[in-house]
C-alpha atoms as a PDB file:
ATOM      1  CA  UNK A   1      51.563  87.263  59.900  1.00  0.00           C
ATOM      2  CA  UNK A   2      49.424  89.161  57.567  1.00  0.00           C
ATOM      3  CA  UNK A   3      50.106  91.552  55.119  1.00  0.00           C
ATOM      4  CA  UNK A   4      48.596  94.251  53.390  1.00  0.00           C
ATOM      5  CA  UNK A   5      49.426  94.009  49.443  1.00  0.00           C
ATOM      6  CA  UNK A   6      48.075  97.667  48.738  1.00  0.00           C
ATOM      7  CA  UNK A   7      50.368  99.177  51.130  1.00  0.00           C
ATOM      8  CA  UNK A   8      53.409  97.323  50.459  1.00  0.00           C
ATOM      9  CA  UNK A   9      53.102  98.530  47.254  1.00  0.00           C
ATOM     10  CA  UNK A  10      52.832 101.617  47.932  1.00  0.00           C
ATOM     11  CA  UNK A  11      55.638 102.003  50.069  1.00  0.00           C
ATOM     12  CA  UNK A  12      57.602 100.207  47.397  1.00  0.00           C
ATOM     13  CA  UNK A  13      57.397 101.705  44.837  1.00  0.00           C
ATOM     14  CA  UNK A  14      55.505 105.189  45.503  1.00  0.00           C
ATOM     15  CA  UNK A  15      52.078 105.132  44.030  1.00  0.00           C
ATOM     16  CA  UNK A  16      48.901 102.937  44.116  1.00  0.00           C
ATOM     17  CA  UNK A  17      48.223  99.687  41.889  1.00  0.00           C
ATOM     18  CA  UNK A  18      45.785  99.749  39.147  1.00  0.00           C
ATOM     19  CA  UNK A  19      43.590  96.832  39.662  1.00  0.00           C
ATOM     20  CA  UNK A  20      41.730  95.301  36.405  1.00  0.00           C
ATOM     21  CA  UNK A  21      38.106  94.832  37.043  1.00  0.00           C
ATOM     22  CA  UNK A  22      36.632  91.277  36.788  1.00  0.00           C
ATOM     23  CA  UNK A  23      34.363  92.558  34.290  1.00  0.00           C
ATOM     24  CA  UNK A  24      36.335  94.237  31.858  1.00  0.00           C
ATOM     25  CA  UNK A  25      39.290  95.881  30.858  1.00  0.00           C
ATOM     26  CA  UNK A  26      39.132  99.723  32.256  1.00  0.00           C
ATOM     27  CA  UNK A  27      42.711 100.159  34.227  1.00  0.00           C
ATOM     28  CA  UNK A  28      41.136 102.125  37.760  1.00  0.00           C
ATOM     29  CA  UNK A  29      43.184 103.249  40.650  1.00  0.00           C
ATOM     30  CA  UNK A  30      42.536 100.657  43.412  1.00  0.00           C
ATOM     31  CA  UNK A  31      41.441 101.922  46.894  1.00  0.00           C
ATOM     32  CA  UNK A  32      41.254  97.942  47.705  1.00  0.00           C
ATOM     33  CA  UNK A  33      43.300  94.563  45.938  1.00  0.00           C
ATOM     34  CA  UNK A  34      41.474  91.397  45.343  1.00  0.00           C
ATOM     35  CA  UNK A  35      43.533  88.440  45.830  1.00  0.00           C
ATOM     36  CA  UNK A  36      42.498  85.086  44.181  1.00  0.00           C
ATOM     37  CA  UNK A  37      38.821  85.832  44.081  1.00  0.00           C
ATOM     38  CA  UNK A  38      39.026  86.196  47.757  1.00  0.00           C
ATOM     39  CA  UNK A  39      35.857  88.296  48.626  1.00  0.00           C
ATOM     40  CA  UNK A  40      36.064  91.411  50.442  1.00  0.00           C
ATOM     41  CA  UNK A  41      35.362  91.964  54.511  1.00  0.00           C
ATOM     42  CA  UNK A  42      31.427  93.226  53.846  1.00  0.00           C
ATOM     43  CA  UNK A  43      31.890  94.446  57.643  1.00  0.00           C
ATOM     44  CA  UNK A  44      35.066  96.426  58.060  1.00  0.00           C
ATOM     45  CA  UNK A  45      36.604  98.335  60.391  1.00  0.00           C
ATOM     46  CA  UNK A  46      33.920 101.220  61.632  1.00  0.00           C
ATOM     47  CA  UNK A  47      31.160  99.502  60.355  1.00  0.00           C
ATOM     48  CA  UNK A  48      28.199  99.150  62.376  1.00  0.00           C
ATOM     49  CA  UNK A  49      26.675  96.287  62.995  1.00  0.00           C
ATOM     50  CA  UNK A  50      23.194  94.926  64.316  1.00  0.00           C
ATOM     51  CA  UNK A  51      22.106  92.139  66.506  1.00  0.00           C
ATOM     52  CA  UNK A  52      18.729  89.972  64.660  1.00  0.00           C
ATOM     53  CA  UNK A  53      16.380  93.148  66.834  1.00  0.00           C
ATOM     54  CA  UNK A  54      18.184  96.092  64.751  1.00  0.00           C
ATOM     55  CA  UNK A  55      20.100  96.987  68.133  1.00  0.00           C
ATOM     56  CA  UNK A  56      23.390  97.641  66.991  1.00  0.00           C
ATOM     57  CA  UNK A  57      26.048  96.043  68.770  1.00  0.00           C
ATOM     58  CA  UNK A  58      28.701  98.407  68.563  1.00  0.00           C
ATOM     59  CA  UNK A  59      29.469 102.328  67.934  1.00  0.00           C
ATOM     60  CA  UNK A  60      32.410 104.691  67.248  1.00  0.00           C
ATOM     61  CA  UNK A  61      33.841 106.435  70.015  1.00  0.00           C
ATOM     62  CA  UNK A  62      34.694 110.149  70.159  1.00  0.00           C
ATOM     63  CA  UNK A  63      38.385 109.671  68.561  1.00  0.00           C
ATOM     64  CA  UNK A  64      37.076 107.024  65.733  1.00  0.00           C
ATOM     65  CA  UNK A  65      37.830 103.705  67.912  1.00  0.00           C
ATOM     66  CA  UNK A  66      35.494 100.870  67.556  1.00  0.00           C
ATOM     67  CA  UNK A  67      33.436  99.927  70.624  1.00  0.00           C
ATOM     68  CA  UNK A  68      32.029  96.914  71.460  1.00  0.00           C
ATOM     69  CA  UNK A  69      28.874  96.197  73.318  1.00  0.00           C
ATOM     70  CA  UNK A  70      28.599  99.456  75.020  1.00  0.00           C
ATOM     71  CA  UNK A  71      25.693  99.062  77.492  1.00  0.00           C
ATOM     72  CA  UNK A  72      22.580 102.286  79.176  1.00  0.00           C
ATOM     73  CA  UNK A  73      21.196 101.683  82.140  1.00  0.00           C
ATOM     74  CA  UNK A  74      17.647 103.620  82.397  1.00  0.00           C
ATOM     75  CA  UNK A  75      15.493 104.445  85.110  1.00  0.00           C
ATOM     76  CA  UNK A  76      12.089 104.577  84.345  1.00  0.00           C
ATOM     77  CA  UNK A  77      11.813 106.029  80.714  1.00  0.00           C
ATOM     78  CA  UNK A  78      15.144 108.327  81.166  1.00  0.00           C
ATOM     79  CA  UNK A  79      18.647 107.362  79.743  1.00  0.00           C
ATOM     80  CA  UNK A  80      20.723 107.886  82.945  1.00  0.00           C
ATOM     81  CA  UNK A  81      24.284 106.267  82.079  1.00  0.00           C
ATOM     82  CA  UNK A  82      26.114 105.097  79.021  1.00  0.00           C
ATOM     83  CA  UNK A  83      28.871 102.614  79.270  1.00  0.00           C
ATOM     84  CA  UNK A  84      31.176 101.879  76.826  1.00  0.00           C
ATOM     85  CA  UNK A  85      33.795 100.042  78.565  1.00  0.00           C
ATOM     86  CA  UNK A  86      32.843  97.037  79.964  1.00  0.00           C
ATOM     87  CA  UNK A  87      32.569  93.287  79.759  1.00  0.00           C
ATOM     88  CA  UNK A  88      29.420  91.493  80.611  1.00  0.00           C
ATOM     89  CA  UNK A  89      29.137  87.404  81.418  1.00  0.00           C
ATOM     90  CA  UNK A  90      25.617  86.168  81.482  1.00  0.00           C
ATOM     91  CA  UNK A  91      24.553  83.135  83.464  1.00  0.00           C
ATOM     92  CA  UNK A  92      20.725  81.241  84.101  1.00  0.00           C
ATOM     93  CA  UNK A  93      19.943  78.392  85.807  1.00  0.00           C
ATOM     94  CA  UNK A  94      17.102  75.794  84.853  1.00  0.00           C
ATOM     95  CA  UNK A  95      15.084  74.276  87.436  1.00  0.00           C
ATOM     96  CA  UNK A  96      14.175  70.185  86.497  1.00  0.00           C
ATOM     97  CA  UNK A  97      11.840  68.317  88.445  1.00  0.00           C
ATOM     98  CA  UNK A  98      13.198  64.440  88.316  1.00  0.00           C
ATOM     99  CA  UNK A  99      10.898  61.540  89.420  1.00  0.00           C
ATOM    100  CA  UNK A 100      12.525  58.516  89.717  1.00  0.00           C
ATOM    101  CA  UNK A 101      10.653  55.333  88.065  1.00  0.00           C
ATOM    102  CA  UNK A 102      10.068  52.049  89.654  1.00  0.00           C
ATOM    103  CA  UNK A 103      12.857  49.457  88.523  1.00  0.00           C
ATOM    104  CA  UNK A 104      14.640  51.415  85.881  1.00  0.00           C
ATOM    105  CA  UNK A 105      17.868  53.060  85.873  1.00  0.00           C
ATOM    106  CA  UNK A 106      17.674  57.236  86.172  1.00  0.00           C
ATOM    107  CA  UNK A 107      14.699  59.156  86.410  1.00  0.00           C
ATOM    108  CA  UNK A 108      12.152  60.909  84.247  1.00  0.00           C
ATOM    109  CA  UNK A 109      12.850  65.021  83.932  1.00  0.00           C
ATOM    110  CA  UNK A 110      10.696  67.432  83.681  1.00  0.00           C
ATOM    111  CA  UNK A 111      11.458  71.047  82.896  1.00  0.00           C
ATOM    112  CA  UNK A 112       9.445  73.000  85.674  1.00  0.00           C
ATOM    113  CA  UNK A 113      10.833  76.724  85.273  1.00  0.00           C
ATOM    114  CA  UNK A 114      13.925  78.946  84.114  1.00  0.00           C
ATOM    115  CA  UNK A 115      15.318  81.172  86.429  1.00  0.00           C
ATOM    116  CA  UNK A 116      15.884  85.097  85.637  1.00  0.00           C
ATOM    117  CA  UNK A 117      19.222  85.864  83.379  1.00  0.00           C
ATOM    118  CA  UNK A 118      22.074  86.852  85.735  1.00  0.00           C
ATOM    119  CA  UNK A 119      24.657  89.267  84.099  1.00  0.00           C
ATOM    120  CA  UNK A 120      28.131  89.700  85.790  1.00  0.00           C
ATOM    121  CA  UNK A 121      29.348  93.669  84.701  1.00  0.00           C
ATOM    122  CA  UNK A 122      32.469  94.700  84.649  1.00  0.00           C
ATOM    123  CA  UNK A 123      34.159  97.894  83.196  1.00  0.00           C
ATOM    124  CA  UNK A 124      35.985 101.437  83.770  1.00  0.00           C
ATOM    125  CA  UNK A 125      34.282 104.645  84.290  1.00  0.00           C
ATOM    126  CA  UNK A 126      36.972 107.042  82.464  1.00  0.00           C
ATOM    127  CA  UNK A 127      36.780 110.844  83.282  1.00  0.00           C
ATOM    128  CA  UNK A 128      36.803 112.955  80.232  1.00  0.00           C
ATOM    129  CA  UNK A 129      39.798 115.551  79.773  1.00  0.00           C
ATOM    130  CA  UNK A 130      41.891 113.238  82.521  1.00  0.00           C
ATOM    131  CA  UNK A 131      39.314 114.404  85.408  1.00  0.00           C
ATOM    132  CA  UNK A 132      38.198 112.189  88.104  1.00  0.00           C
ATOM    133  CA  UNK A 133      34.677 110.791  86.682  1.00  0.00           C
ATOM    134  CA  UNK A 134      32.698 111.847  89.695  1.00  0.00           C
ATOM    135  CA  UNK A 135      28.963 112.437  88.378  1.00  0.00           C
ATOM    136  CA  UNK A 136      29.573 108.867  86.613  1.00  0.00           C
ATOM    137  CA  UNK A 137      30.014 107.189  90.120  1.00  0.00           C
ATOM    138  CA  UNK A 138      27.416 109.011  91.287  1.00  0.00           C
ATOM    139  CA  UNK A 139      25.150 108.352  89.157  1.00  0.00           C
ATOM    140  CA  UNK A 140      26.030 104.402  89.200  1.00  0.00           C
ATOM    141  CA  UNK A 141      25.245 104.825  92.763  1.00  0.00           C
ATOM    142  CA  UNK A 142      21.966 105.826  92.773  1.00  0.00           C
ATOM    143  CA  UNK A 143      20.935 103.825  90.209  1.00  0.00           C
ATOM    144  CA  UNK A 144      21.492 101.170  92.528  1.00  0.00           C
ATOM    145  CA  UNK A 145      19.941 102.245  95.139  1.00  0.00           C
ATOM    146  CA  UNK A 146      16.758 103.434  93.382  1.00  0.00           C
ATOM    147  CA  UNK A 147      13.337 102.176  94.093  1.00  0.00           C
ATOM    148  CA  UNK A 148      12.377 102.996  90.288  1.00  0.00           C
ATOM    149  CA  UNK A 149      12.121 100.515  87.625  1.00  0.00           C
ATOM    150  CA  UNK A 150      15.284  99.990  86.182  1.00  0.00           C
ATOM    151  CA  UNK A 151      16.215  98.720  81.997  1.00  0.00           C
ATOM    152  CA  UNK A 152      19.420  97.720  80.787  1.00  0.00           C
ATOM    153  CA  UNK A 153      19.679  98.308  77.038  1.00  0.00           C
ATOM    154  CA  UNK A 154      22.513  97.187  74.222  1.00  0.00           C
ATOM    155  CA  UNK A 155      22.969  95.238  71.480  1.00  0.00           C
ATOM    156  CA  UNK A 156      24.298  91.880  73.181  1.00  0.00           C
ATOM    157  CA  UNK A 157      22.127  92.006  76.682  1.00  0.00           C
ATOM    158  CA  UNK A 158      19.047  93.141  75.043  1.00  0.00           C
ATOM    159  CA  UNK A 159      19.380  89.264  73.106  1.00  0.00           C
ATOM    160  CA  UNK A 160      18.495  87.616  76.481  1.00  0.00           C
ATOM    161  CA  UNK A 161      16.062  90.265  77.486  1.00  0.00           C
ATOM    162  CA  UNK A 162      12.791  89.237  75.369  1.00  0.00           C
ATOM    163  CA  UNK A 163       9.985  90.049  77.690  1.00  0.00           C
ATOM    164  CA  UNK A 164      11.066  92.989  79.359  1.00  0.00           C
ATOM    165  CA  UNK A 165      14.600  94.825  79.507  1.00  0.00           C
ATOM    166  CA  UNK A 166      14.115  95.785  83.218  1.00  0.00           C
ATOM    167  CA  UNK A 167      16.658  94.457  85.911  1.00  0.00           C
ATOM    168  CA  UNK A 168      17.289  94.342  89.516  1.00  0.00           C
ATOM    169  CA  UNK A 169      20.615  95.508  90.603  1.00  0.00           C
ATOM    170  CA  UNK A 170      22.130  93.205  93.736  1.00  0.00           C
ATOM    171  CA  UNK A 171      25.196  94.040  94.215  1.00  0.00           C
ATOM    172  CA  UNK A 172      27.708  97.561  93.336  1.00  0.00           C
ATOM    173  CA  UNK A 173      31.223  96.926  94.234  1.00  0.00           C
ATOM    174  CA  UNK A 174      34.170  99.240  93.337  1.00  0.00           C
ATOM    175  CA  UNK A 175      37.583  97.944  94.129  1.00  0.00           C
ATOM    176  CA  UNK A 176      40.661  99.092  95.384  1.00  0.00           C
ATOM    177  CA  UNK A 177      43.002 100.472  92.816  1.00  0.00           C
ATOM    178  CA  UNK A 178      46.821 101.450  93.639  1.00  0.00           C
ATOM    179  CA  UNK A 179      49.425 103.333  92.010  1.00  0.00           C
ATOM    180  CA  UNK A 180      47.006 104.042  88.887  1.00  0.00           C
ATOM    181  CA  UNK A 181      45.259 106.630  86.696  1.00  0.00           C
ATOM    182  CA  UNK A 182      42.777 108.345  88.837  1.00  0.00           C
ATOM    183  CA  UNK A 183      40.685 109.275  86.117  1.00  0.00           C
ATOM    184  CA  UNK A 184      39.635 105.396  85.297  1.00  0.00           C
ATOM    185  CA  UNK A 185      37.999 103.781  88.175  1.00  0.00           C
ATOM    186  CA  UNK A 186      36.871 100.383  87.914  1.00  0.00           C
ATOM    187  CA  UNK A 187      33.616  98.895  88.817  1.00  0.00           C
ATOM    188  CA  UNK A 188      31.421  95.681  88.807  1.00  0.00           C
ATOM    189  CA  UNK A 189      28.233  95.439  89.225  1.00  0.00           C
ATOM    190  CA  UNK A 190      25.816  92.094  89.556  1.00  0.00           C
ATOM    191  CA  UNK A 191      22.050  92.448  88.190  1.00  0.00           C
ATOM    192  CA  UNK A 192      19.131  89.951  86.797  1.00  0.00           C
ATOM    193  CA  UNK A 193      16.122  90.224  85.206  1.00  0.00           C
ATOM    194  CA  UNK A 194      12.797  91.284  86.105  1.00  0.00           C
ATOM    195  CA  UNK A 195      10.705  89.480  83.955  1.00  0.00           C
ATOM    196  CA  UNK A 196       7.801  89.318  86.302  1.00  0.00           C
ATOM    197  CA  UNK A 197       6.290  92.655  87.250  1.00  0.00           C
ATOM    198  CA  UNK A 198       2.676  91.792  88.192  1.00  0.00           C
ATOM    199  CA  UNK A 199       1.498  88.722  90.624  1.00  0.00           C
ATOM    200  CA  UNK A 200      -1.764  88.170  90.932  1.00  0.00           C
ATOM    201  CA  UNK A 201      -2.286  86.146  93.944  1.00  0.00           C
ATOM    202  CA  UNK A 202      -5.725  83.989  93.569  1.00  0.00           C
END
């Protein structure tokens, strides 16, 4: 269990600790307590941090709670939906070529290609003011079935995206849901990457 020395205090006994600088002797009114020369969280709550591309991986929602790899989905150059709560499991398959090899044990493998990124989404579309989010399903829907070129942006997807952030959505599902809000909906949605946009056939 952990406990926070600053507000015990405070609820003890009614005011706020003075804390005595390392380097020197000034009594100051402590907003924060150091503990054993423990150093303080440089990230904490509501701070926002960046992936090693200066994409930040998280944001504040509208009531100040901290949100985690929210994802856009673009078509062509236009921003068409945000989504902040999701989850997103990525998964890519490499293709070896093995040759076996005359009168030893195993074989000899050869890297040949690796397939496009595969990300599994899954999230809520939540209606603002408790209404049913209907131009957020809509939207979802014809981004899948657009013909445009479609770019999934964020902090944590944009790390396996290094060519191009454009994707191919396969498959849209929204499941059943009983006895629930009807503001939140769920959804899931399959896509990969589209790496390859020109083939020049020789």
């Amino acid at each position: 269990m952990l406990f926070d020395v600053k507000e015990l205090y405070k609820q003890t006994f009614g005011s706020s600790n003075f804390h005595v600088p390392a380097k020197g002797s000034d009594k100051t009114k402590s907003s924060t307590i150091l503990l054993g020369g423990i150093p303080q969280n440089p990230n904490p709550a509501g701070t926002i941090q960046y992936n090693s591309k200066q994409i930040s991986l998280n944001k504040q929602g509208l009531y100040g709670q901290e949100i985690w790899h929210p994802i856009a989905l673009w078509r062509s150059s236009e921003k068409v939906l945000e989504i902040d709560n999701c989850t997103m499991r990525v998964n890519v398959v490499k293709t070896i070529v093995r040759t076996a090899v005359s009168e030893r044990k195993g074989t000899v493998k050869e890297q040949f290609s690796i397939d496009d990124y595969k990300f599994t989404i899954k999230g809520f579309l939540i209606g603002k003011n408790r209404k049913f989010p209907e131009e957020d399903i809509i939207k979802l829907k014809e981004i899948f079935e657009s013909n445009d070129p479609i770019s999934l942006h964020g902090g944590y997807p944009e790390l396996f995206l290094d060519d191009s952030c454009r994707i191919v959505i396969d498959t849209l599902d929204f499941p059943d849901v009983q006895g629930k809000a009807h503001w939140i909906r769920p959804f899931s949605f399959t896509c990969e990457s589209d790496f390859i946009t020109d083939l020049i056939i020789q």
